[in-house]
Protein backbone atom coordinates (compact mmCIF):
# COMPACT_ATOMS: atom_id res chain seq x y z
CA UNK A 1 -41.05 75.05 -0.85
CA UNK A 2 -38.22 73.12 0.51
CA UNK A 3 -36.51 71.12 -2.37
CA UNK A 4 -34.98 67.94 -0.05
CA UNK A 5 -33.03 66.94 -3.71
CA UNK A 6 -31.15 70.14 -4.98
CA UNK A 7 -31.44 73.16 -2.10
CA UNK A 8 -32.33 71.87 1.48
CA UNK A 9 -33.05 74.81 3.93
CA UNK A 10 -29.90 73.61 6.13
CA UNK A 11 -27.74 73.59 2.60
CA UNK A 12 -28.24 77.53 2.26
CA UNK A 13 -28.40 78.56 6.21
CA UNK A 14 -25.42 81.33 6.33
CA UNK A 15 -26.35 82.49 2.94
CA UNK A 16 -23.71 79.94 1.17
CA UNK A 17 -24.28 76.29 -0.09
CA UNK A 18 -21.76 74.24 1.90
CA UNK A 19 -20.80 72.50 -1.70
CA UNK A 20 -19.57 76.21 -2.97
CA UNK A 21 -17.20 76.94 -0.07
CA UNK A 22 -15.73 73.43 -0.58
CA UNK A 23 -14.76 73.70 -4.04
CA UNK A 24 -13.98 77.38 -3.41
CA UNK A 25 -11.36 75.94 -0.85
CA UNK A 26 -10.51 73.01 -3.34
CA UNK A 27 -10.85 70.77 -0.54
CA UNK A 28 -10.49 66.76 -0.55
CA UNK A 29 -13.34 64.43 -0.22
CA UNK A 30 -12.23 64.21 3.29
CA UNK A 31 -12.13 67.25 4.63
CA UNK A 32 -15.27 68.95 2.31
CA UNK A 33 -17.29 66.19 4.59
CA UNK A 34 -15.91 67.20 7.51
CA UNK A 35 -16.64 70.54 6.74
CA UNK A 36 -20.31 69.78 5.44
CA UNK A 37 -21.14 68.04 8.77
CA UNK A 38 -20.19 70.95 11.13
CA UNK A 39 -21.46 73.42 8.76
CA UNK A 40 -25.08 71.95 8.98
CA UNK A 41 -24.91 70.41 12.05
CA UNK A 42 -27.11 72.80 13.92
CA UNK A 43 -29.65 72.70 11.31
CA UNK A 44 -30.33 68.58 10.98
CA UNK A 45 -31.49 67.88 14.31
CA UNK A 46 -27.92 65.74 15.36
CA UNK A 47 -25.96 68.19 16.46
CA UNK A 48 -23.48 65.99 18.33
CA UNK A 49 -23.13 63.05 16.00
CA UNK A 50 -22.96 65.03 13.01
CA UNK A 51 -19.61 66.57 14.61
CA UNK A 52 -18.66 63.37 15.64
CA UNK A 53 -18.72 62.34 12.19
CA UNK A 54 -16.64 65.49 11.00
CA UNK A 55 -13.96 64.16 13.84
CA UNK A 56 -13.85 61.10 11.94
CA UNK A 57 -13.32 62.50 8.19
CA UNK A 58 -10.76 64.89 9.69
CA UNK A 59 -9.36 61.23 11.41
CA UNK A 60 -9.04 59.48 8.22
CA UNK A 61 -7.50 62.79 6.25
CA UNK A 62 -4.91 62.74 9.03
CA UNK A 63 -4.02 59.23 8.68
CA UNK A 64 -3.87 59.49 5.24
CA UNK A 65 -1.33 62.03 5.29
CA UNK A 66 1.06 60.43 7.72
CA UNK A 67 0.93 57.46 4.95
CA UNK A 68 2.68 59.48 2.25
């Protein structure tokens, strides 16, 4: 059964929870998006606008570095 909540089939595709390899990588809010929207972009149905949408966390990381 496919638990929407806690363990979506496109959460697990490649064997690894998106989630883990994030705080593996100790990533910012930022960039853990952008990296959960191209990781599971192929498996949502949205391909294009979901990496649109990592374009625009990796955007807004950028800009927030150029701030410091």
């Amino acid at each position: 059964m496919n638990d929407m909540v806690n363990s979506p089939n496109h959460y697990t595709a490649g064997g690894i929870e998106t989630i883990d390899y994030i705080e593996a990588k100790e990533l910012n809010f930022h960039l853990g998006n952008a990296v959960k929207y191209i990781s599971r972009a192929k498996h949502k149905g949205s391909y294009i606008q979901d990496l649109e949408k990592a374009i625009w966390y990796i955007s807004r990381a950028i800009e927030q570095e150029t701030k410091k």
